[in-house]
Protein backbone atom coordinates (compact mmCIF):
# COMPACT_ATOMS: atom_id res chain seq x y z
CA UNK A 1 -106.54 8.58 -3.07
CA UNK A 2 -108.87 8.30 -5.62
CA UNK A 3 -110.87 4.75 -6.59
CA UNK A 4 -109.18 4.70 -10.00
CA UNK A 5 -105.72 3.83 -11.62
CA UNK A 6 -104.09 4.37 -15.52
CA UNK A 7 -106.34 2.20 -17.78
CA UNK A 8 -103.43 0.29 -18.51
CA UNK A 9 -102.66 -1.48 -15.50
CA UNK A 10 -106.15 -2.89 -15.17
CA UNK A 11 -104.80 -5.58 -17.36
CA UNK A 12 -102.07 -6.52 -15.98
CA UNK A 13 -103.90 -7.07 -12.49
CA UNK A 14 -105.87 -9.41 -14.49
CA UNK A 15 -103.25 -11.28 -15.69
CA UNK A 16 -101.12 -11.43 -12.20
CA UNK A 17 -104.46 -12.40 -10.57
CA UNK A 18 -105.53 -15.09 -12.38
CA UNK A 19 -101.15 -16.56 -11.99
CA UNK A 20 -102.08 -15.57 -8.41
CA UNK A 21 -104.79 -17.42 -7.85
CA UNK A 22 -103.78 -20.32 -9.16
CA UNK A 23 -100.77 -20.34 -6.88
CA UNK A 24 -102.97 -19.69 -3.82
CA UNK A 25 -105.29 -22.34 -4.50
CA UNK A 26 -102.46 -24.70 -4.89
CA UNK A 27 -100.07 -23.76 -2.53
CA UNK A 28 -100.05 -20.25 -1.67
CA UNK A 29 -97.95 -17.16 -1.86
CA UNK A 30 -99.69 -15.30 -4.81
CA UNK A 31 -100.50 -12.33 -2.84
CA UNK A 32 -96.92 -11.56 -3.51
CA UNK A 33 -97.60 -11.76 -7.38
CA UNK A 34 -100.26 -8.79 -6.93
CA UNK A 35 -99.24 -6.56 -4.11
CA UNK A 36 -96.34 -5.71 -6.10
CA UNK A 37 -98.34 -4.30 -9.45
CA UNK A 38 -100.46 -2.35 -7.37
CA UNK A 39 -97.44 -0.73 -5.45
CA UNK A 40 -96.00 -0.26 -9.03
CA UNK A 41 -99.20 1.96 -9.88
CA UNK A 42 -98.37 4.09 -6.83
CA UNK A 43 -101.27 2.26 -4.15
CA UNK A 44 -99.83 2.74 -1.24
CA UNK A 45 -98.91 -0.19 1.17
CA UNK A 46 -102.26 -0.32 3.35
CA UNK A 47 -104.51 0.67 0.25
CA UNK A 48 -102.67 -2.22 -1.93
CA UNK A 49 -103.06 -4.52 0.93
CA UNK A 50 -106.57 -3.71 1.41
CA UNK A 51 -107.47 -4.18 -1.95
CA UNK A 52 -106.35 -7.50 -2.85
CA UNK A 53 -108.87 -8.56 -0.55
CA UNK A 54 -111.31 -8.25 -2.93
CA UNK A 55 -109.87 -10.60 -4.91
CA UNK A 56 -109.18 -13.25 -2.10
CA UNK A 57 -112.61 -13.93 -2.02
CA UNK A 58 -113.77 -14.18 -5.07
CA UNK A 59 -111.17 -16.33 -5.93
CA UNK A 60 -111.89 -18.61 -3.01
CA UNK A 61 -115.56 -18.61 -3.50
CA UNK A 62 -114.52 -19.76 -7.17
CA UNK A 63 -112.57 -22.59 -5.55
CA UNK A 64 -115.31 -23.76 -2.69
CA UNK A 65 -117.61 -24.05 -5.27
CA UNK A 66 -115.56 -26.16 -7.62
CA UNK A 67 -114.45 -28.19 -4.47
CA UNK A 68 -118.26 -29.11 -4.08
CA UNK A 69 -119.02 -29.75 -7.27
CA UNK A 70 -116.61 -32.82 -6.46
CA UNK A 71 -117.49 -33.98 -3.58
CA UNK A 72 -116.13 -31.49 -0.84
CA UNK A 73 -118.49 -32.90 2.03
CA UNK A 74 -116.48 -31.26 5.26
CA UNK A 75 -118.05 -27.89 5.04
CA UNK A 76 -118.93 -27.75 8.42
CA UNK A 77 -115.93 -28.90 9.97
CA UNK A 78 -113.66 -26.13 8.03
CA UNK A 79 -115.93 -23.33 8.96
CA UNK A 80 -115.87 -24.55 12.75
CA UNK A 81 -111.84 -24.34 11.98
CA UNK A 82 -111.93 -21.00 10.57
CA UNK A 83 -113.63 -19.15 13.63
CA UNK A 84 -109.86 -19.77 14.81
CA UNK A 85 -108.30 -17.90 11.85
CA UNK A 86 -111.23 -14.97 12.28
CA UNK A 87 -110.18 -14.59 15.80
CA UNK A 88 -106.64 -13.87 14.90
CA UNK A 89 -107.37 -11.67 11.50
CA UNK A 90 -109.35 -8.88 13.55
CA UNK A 91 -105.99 -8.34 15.64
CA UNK A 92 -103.69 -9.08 12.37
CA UNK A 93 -105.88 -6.19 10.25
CA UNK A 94 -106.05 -3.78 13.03
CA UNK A 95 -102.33 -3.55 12.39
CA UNK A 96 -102.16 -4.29 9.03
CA UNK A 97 -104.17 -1.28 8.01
CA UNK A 98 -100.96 0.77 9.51
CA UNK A 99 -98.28 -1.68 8.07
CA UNK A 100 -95.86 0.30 5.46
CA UNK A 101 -92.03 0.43 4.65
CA UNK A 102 -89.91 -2.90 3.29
CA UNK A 103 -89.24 -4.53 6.50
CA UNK A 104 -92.20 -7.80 6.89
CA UNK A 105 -90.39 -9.15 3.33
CA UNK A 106 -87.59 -10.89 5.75
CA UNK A 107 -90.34 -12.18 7.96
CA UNK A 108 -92.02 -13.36 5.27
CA UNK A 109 -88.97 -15.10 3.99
CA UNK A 110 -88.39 -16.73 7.79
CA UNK A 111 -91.88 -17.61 7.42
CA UNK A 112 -91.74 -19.63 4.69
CA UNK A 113 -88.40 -21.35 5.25
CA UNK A 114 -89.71 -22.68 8.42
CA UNK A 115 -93.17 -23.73 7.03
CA UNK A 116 -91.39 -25.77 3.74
CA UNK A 117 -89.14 -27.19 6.83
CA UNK A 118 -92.86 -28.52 8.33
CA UNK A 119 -93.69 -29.80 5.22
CA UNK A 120 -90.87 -31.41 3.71
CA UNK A 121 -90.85 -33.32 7.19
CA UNK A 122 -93.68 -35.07 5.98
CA UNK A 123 -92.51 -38.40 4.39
CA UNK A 124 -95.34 -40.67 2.56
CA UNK A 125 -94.42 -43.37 4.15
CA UNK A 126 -94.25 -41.88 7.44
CA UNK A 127 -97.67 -42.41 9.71
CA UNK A 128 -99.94 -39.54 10.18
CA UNK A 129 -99.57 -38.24 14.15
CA UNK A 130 -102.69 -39.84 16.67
CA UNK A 131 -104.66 -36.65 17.11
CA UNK A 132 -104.91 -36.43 20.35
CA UNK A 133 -106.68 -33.50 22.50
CA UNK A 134 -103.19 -31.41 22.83
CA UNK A 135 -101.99 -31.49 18.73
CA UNK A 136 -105.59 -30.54 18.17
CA UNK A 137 -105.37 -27.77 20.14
CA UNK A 138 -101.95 -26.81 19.06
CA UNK A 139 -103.91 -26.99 15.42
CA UNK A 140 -106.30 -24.63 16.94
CA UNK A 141 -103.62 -22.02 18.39
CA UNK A 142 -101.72 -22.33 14.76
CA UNK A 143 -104.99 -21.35 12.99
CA UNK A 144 -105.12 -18.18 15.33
CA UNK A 145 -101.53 -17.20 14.32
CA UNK A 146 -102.14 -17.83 10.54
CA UNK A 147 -105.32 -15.81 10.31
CA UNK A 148 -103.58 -12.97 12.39
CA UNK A 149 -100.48 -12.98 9.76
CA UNK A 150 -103.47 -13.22 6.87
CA UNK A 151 -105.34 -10.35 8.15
CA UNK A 152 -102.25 -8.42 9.19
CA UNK A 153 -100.83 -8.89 5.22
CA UNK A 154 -102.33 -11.61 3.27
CA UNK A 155 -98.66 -13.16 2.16
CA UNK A 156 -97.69 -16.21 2.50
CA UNK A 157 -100.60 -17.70 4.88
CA UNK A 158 -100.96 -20.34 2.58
CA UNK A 159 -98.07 -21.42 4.07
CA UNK A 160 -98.87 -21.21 7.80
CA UNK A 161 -101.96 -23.02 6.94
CA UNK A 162 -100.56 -25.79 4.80
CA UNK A 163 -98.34 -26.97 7.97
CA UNK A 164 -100.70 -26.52 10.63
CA UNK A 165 -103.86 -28.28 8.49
CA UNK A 166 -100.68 -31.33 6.84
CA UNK A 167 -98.11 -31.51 10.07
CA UNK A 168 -100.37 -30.41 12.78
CA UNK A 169 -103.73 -31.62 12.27
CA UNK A 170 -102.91 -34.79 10.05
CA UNK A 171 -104.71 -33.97 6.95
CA UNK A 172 -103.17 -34.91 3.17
CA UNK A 173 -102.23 -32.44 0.91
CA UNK A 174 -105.55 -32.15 -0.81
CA UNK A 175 -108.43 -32.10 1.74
CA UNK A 176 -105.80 -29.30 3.16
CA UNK A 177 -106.19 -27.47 -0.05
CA UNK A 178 -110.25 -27.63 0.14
CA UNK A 179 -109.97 -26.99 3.79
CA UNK A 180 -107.96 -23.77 3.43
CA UNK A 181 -110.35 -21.82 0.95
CA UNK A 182 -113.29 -22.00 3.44
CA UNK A 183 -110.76 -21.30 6.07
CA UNK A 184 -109.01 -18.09 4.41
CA UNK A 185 -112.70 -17.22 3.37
CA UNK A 186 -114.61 -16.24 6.56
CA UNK A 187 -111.70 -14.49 7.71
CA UNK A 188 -110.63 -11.97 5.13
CA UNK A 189 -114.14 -10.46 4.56
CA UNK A 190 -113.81 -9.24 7.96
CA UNK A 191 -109.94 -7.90 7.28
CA UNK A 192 -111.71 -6.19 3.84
CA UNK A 193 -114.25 -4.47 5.86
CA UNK A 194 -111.43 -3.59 9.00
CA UNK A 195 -109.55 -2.28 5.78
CA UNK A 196 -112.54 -0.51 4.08
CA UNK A 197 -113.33 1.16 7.49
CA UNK A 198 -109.91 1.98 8.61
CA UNK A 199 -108.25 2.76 5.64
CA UNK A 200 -109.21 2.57 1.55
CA UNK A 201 -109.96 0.34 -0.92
CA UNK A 202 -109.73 0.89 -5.07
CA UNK A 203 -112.62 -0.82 -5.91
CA UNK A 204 -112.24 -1.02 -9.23
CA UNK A 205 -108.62 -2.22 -9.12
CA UNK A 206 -110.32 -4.68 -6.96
CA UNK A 207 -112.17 -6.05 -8.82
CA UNK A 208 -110.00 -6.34 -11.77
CA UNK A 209 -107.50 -8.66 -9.54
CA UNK A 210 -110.77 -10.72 -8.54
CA UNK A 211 -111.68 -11.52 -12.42
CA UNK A 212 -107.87 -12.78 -12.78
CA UNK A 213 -108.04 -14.23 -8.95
CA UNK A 214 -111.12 -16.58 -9.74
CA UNK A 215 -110.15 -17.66 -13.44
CA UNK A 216 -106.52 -18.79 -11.06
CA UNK A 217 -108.54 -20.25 -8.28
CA UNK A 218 -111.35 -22.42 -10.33
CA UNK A 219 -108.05 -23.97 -12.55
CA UNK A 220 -105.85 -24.56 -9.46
CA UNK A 221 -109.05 -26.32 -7.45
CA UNK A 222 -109.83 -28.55 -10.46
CA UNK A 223 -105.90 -29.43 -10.52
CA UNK A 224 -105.80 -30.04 -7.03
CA UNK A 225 -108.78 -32.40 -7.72
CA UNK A 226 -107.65 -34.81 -10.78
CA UNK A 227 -103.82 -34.19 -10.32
CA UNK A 228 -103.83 -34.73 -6.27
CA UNK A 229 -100.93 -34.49 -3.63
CA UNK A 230 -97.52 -34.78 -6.03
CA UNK A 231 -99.13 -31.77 -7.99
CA UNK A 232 -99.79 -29.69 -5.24
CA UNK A 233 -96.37 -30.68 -3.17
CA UNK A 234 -94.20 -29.28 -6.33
CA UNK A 235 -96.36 -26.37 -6.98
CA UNK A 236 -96.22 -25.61 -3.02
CA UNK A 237 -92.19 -26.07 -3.78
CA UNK A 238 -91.94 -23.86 -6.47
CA UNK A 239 -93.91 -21.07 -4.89
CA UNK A 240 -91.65 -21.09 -1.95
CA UNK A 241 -88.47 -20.78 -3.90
CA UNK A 242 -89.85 -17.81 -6.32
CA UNK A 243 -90.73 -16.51 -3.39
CA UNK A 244 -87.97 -16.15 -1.18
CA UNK A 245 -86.14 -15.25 -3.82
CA UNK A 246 -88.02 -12.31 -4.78
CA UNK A 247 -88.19 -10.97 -1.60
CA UNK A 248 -84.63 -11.31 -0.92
CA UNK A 249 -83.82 -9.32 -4.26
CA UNK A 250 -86.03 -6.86 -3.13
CA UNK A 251 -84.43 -6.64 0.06
């Protein structure tokens, strides 16, 4: 398949990129917002899910660099997290380059039931878990699992990570949120270039969703800075219930 797509929809990847990033930033589950308009243009399922790589990390970068510009001090802490989520994305891209036909949308579904489940669990009142050396590593072995599901399709690890960062590891809702851009960084420019060597990528469309994808991503970090936890809690709500429900309709 060629690098190039009508004119027209170039646009409108803009457009669902920047809602997309936003929504990633802040919760997650935008992925579904652009894999869709690229499958409408006729990218088939591995291309399309190669592609909006590109836009993953710009937007993240974006985010990361809004995050420091107020105060995000934990960088090296995240990326010593995120060799976790690499380790599982080589695995997850391997098979995601091969991934096609309608079936993952009920996973992804499951998925996200079980992860608002996690995080509705989490009262404010209720006392954040000790930390001990086992929930750590049970932190560490759900990091492995979301970057596998992120490099296998990209959809929805926003909310694997939310849980396993919030429920898991004992973090509030915001550090999570400047945790998980460093942490989703690292490991999809390995799943691009699995993608890119394995498969194809439309550049161009590419970099179309990455425009939209960081315009999203710098507005949903500076939200998730000056509006906090509620903000990002009904956002993360939202996302899940627009979600399922779009993937059920599809179904």
């Amino acid at each position: 398949m060629s690098d190039s797509l009508p004119p027209e929809f170039l646009p409108l990847l803009a457009l669902a990129g920047c809602a997309a990033g936003f929504l990633n930033v802040m919760a997650g589950g935008g992925s579904l917002l652009t894999l869709p308009v690229l499958l409408l243009a006729g990218v088939p399922a591995p291309i399309a899910n190669g592609t909006l790589r590109v836009s993953i990390i710009a937007q993240n970068l974006v985010a990361l660099g809004t995050f420091r510009r107020h105060g995000f001090g934990e960088l090296k802490q995240a990326l010593f997290l995120s060799i976790f989520a690499c380790a599982g994305a080589v695995g997850g891209a391997s098979l995601g380059v091969r991934m096609s036909g309608p079936w993952f949308d009920r996973i992804v579904v499951l998925t996200m039931v079980v992860c608002t489940l996690l995080i509705l669990r989490r009262g404010k009142a209720a006392p954040t878990p000790a930390l001990g050396p086992g929930r750590r590593w049970l932190g560490y072995a759900a990091l492995v699992f979301a970057g596998a599901w992120g490099g296998f399709i990209q959809v929805g690890v926003g909310f694997l990570l939310m849980p396993a960062l919030n429920r898991i590891l004992g973090m509030d809702l915001v550090r999570v949120n400047m945790y998980k851009v460093v942490i989703i960084l690292p490991y999809t420019v390995l799943a691009l270039a699995i993608f890119a060597w394995q498969s194809e990528i439309l550049w161009l469309a590419g970099l179309a969703l990455a425009l939209g994808n960081s315009a999203g991503g710098w507005l949903g970090a500076r939200l998730t800075v000056s509006k906090g936890e509620p903000l990002i809690r009904a956002v993360f709500l939202i996302a899940v219930a627009a979600m399922a429900a779009s993937l059920l309709l599809r179904g």
